[in-house]
C-alpha atoms as a PDB file:
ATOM      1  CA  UNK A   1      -1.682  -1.850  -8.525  1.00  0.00           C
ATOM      2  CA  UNK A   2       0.386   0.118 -11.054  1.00  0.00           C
ATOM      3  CA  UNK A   3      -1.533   1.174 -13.913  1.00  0.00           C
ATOM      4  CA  UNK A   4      -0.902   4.316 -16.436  1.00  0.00           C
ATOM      5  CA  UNK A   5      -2.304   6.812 -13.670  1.00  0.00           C
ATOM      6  CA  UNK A   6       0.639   5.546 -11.325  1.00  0.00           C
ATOM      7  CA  UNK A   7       3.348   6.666 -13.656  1.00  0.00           C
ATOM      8  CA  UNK A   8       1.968  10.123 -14.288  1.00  0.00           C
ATOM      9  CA  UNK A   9       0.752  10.773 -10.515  1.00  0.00           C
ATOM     10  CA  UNK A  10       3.471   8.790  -8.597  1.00  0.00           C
ATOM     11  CA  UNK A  11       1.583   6.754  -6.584  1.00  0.00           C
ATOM     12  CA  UNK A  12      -0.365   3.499  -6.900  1.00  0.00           C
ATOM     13  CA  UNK A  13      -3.320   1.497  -5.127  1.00  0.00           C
ATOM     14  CA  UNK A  14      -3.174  -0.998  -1.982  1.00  0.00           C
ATOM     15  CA  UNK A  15      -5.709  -3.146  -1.552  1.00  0.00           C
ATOM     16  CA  UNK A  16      -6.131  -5.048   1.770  1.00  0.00           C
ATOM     17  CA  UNK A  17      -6.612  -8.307   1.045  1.00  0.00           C
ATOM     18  CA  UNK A  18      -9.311  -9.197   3.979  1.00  0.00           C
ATOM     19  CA  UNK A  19     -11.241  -6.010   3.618  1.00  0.00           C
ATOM     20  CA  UNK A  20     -10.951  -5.318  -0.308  1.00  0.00           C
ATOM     21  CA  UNK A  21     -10.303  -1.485   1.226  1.00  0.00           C
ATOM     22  CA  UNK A  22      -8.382   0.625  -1.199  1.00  0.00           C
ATOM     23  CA  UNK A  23      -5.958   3.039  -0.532  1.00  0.00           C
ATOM     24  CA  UNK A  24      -4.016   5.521  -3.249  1.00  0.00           C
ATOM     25  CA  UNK A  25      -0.504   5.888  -1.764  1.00  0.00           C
ATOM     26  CA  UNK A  26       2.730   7.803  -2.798  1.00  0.00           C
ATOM     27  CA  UNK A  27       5.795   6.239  -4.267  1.00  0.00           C
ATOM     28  CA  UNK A  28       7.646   7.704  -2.018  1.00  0.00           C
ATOM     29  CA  UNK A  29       5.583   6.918   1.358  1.00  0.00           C
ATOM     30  CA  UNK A  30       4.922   2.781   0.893  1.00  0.00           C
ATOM     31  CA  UNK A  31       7.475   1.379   2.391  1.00  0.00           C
ATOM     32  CA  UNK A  32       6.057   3.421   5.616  1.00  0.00           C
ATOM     33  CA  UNK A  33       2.044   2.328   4.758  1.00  0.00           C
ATOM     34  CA  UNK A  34       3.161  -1.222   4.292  1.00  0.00           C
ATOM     35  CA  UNK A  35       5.071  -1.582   7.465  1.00  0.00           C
ATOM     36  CA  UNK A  36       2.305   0.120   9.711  1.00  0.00           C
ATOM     37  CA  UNK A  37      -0.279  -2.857   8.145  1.00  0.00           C
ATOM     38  CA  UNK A  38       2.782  -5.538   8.424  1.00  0.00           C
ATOM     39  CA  UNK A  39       3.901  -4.670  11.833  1.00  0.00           C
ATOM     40  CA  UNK A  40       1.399  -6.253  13.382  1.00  0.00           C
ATOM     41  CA  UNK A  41       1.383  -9.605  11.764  1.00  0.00           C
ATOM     42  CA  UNK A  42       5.288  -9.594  12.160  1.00  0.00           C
ATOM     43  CA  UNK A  43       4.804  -9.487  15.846  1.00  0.00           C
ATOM     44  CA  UNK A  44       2.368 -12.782  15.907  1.00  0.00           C
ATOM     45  CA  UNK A  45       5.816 -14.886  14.678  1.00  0.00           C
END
């Protein structure tokens, strides 16, 4: 989720969609969040 808080704190919130657990994560670090929580679905293909 981006909302107005994102743009002045550079971050945003991840939600995981089986647990409804949110997370506030930096900008700058999701590409490395996402990939820990992808990582191991991409290794069930």
């Amino acid at each position: 989720t981006v909302d107005f808080e994102s743009l002045k704190q550079d971050d945003l919130t991840i939600r995981n969609r089986d647990t409804m657990k949110q997370e506030r994560v930096k900008i700058k670090d999701l590409i490395k969040v996402l990939s820990k929580f992808l990582e191991p679905e991409a290794k069930k293909i």
